[in-house]
Protein backbone atom coordinates (compact mmCIF):
# COMPACT_ATOMS: atom_id res chain seq x y z
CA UNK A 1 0.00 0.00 0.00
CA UNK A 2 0.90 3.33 -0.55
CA UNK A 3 -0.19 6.69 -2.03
CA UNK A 4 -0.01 7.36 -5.95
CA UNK A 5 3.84 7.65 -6.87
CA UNK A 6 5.00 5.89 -3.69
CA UNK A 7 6.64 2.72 -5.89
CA UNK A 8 4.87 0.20 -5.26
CA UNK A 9 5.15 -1.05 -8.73
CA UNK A 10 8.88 -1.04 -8.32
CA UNK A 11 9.09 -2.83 -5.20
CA UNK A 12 6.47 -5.44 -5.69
CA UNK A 13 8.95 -6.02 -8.98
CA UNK A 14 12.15 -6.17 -6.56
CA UNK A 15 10.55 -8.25 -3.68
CA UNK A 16 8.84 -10.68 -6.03
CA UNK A 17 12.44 -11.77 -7.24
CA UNK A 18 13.82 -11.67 -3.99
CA UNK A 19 11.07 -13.73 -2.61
CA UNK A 20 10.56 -15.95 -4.91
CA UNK A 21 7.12 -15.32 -5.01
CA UNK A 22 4.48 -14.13 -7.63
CA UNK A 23 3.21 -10.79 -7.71
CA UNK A 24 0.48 -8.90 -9.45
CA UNK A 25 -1.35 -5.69 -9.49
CA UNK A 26 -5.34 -5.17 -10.35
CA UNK A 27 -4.18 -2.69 -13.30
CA UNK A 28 -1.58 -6.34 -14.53
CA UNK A 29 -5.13 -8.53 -13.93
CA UNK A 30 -7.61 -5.62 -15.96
CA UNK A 31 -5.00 -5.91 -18.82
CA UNK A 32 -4.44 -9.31 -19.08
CA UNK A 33 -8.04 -10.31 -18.90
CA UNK A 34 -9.19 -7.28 -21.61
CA UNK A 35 -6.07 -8.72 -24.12
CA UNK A 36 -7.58 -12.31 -23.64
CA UNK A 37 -11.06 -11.68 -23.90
CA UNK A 38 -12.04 -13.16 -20.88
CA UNK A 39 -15.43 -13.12 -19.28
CA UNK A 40 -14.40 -11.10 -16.51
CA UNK A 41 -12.25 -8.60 -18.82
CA UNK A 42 -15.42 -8.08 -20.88
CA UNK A 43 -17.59 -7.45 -17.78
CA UNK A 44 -14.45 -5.21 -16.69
CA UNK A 45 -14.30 -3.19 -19.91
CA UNK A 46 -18.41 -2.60 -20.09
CA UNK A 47 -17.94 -0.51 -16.99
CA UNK A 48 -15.16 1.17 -17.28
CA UNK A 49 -16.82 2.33 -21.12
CA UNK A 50 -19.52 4.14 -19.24
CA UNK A 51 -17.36 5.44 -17.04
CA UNK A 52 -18.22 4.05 -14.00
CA UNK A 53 -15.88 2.54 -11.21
CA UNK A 54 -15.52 -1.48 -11.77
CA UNK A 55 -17.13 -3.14 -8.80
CA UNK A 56 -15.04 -4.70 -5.97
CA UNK A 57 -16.55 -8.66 -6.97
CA UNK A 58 -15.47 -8.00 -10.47
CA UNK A 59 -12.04 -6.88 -9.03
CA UNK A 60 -11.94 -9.55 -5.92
CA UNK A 61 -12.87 -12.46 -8.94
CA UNK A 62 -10.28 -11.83 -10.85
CA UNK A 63 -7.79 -11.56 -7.85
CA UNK A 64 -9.14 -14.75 -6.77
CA UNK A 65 -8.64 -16.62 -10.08
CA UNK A 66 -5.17 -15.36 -10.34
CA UNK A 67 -4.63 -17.11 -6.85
CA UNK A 68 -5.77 -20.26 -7.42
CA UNK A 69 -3.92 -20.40 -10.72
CA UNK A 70 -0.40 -20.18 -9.00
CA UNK A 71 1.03 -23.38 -7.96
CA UNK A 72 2.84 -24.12 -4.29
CA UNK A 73 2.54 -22.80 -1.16
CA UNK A 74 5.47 -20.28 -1.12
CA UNK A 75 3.54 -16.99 -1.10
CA UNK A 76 2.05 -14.59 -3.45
CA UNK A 77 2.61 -10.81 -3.38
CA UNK A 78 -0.34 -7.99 -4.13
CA UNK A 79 0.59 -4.55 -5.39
CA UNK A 80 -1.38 -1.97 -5.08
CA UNK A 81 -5.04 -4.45 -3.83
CA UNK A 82 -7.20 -3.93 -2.00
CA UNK A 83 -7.52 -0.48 -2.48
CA UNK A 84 -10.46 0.59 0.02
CA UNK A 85 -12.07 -1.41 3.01
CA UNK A 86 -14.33 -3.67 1.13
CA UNK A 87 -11.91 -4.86 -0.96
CA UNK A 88 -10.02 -5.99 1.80
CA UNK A 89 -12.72 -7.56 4.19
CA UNK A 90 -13.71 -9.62 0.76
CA UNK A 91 -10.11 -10.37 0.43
CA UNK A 92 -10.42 -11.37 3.89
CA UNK A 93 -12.79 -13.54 3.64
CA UNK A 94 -11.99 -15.05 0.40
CA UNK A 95 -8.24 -15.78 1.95
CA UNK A 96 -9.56 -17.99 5.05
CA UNK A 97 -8.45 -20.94 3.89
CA UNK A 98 -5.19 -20.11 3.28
CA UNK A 99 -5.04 -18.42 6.78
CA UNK A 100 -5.25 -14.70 5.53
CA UNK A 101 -3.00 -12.15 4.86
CA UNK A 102 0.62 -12.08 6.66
CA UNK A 103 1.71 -8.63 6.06
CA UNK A 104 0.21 -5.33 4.81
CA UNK A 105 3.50 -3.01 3.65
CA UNK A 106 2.65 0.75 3.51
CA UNK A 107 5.30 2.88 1.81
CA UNK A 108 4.94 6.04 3.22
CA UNK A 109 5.88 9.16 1.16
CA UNK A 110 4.77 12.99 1.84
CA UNK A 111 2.15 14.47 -0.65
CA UNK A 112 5.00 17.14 -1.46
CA UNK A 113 7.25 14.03 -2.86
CA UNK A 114 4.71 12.43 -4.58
CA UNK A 115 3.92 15.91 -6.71
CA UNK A 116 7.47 16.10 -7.19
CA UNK A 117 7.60 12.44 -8.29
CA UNK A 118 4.40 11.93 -10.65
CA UNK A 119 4.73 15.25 -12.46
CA UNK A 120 8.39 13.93 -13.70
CA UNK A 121 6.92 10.51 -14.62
CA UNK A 122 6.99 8.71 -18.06
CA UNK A 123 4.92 5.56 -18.53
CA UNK A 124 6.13 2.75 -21.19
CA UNK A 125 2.97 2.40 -23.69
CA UNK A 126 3.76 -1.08 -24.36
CA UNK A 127 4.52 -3.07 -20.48
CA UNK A 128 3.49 0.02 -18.34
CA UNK A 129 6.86 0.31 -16.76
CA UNK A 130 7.06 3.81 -15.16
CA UNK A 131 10.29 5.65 -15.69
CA UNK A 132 11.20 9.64 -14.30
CA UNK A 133 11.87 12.24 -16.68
CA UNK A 134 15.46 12.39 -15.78
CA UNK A 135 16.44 8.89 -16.03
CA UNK A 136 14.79 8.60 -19.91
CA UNK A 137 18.24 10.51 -21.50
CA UNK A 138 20.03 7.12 -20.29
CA UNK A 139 18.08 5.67 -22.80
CA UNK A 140 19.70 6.22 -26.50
CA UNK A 141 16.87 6.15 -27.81
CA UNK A 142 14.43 7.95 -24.96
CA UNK A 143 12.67 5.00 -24.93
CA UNK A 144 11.22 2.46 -22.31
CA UNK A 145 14.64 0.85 -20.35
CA UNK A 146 12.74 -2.62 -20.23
CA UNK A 147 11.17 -3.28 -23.62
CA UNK A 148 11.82 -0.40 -25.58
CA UNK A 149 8.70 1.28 -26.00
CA UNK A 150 7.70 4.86 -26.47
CA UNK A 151 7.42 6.93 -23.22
CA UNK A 152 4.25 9.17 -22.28
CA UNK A 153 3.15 10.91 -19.48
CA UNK A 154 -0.35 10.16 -17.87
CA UNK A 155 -2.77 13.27 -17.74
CA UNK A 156 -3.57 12.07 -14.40
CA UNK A 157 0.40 12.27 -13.61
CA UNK A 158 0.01 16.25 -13.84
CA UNK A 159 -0.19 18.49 -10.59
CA UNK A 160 -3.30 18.98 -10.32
CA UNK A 161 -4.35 15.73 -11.41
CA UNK A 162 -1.76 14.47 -8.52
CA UNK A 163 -3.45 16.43 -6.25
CA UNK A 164 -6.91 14.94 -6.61
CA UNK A 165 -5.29 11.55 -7.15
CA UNK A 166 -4.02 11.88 -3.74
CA UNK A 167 -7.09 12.90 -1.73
CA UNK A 168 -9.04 9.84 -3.37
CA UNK A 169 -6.04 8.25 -1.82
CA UNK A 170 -6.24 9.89 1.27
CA UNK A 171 -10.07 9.26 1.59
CA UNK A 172 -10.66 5.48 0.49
CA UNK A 173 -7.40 4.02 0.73
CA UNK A 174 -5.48 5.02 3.72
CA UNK A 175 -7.95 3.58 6.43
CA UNK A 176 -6.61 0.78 5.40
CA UNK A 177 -3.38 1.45 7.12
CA UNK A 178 -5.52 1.63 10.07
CA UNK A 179 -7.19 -1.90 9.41
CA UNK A 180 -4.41 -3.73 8.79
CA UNK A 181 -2.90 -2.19 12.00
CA UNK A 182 -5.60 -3.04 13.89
CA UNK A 183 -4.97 -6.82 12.61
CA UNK A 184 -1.16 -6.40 13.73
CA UNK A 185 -0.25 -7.50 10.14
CA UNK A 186 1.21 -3.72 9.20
CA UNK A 187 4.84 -3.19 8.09
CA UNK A 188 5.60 0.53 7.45
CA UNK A 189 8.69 1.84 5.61
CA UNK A 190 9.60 5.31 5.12
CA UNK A 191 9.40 5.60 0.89
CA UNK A 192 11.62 8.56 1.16
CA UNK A 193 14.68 7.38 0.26
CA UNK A 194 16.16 5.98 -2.96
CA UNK A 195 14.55 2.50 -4.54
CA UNK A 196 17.60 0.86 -3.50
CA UNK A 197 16.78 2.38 -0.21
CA UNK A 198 13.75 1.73 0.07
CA UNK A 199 13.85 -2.20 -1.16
CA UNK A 200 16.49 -2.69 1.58
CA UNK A 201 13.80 -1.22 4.54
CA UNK A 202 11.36 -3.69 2.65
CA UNK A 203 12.89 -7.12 2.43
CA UNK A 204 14.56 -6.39 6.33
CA UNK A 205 11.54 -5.34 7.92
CA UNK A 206 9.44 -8.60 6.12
CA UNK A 207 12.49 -10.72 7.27
């Protein structure tokens, strides 16, 4: 968990190879189930057409399906789910079996940071990769560092944009902090630092 711009993406990439363990995201899930025509990605893509939110069982189904389809017992990682308080009591409850969640990591970043952060961020239009403005010259070719695709920035990546993106944030999201406290399952890092940083905090405090 952990407010827009916080890296989440990054370090569910980082601790998933460190682990050992799968990880996804609900934006990974919407994608892959749109490209493949699924059911669910179909149901999925008739909401967000009309422009309405897609429900929490649409989401929680596809999370579920994901789950079941990974084989072992060594752990999976979510990045970025649940987002709000339903989504997590579902997940909850869906999870029983297994015996739940074992740890909720918040990265936590000041709004100032996060501003600073999104409105210098370039998104890969091919794999989604996020990159920051002054790391694309590294690329010859200004181009995504991963699979070479072109670079854009997100209209919701702009200030303003940020801004609102944050109080959403701040208004559905971050009482989860408080719920997963409350379940003594919360590890919180400071997402200050650099991603090197940061990743080190992460795979200490889980260990």
């Amino acid at each position: 968990m952990g407010p827009p711009g916080s890296g989440k993406g990054t370090q569910a990439e980082h601790l998933s190879a460190s682990m050992d363990v799968p990880a996804v995201s609900s934006g990974d899930l919407f994608r892959n189930h749109q490209q493949r025509e699924t059911d669910l990605g179909r149901l999925a893509q008739s909401y967000m057409e009309r422009g309405i939110l897609v429900p929490d069982s649409v989401t929680i189904k596809m999370v579920m399906q994901w789950l079941n389809e990974q084989q072992g017992d060594g752990g999976f990682l979510l990045d970025g789910f649940p987002r709000t308080l339903v989504q997590a009591e579902a997940l909850g409850s869906a999870l029983e079996d297994r015996g739940g969640i074992d740890r909720a990591i918040y990265i936590n970043v000041p709004e100032e940071v996060v501003v600073d952060r999104l409105g210098g961020r370039l998104i890969c239009r091919g794999c989604g990769y996020p990159h920051q403005m002054r790391d694309a010259p590294s690329n010859p070719k200004g181009a995504c560092h991963k699979c070479d695709g072109d670079l854009f920035q997100r209209d919701d990546d702009k200030p303003e944009a940020v801004k609102k993106r944050i109080q959403v944030y701040l208004n559905e999201t971050e009482p989860l902090v408080e719920y997963y406290r409350k379940l003594g399952v919360l590890v919180e890092v400071n997402g200050e630092g650099s991603i090197e940083a940061v990743g080190r905090e992460l795979v200490a405090a889980l260990n």
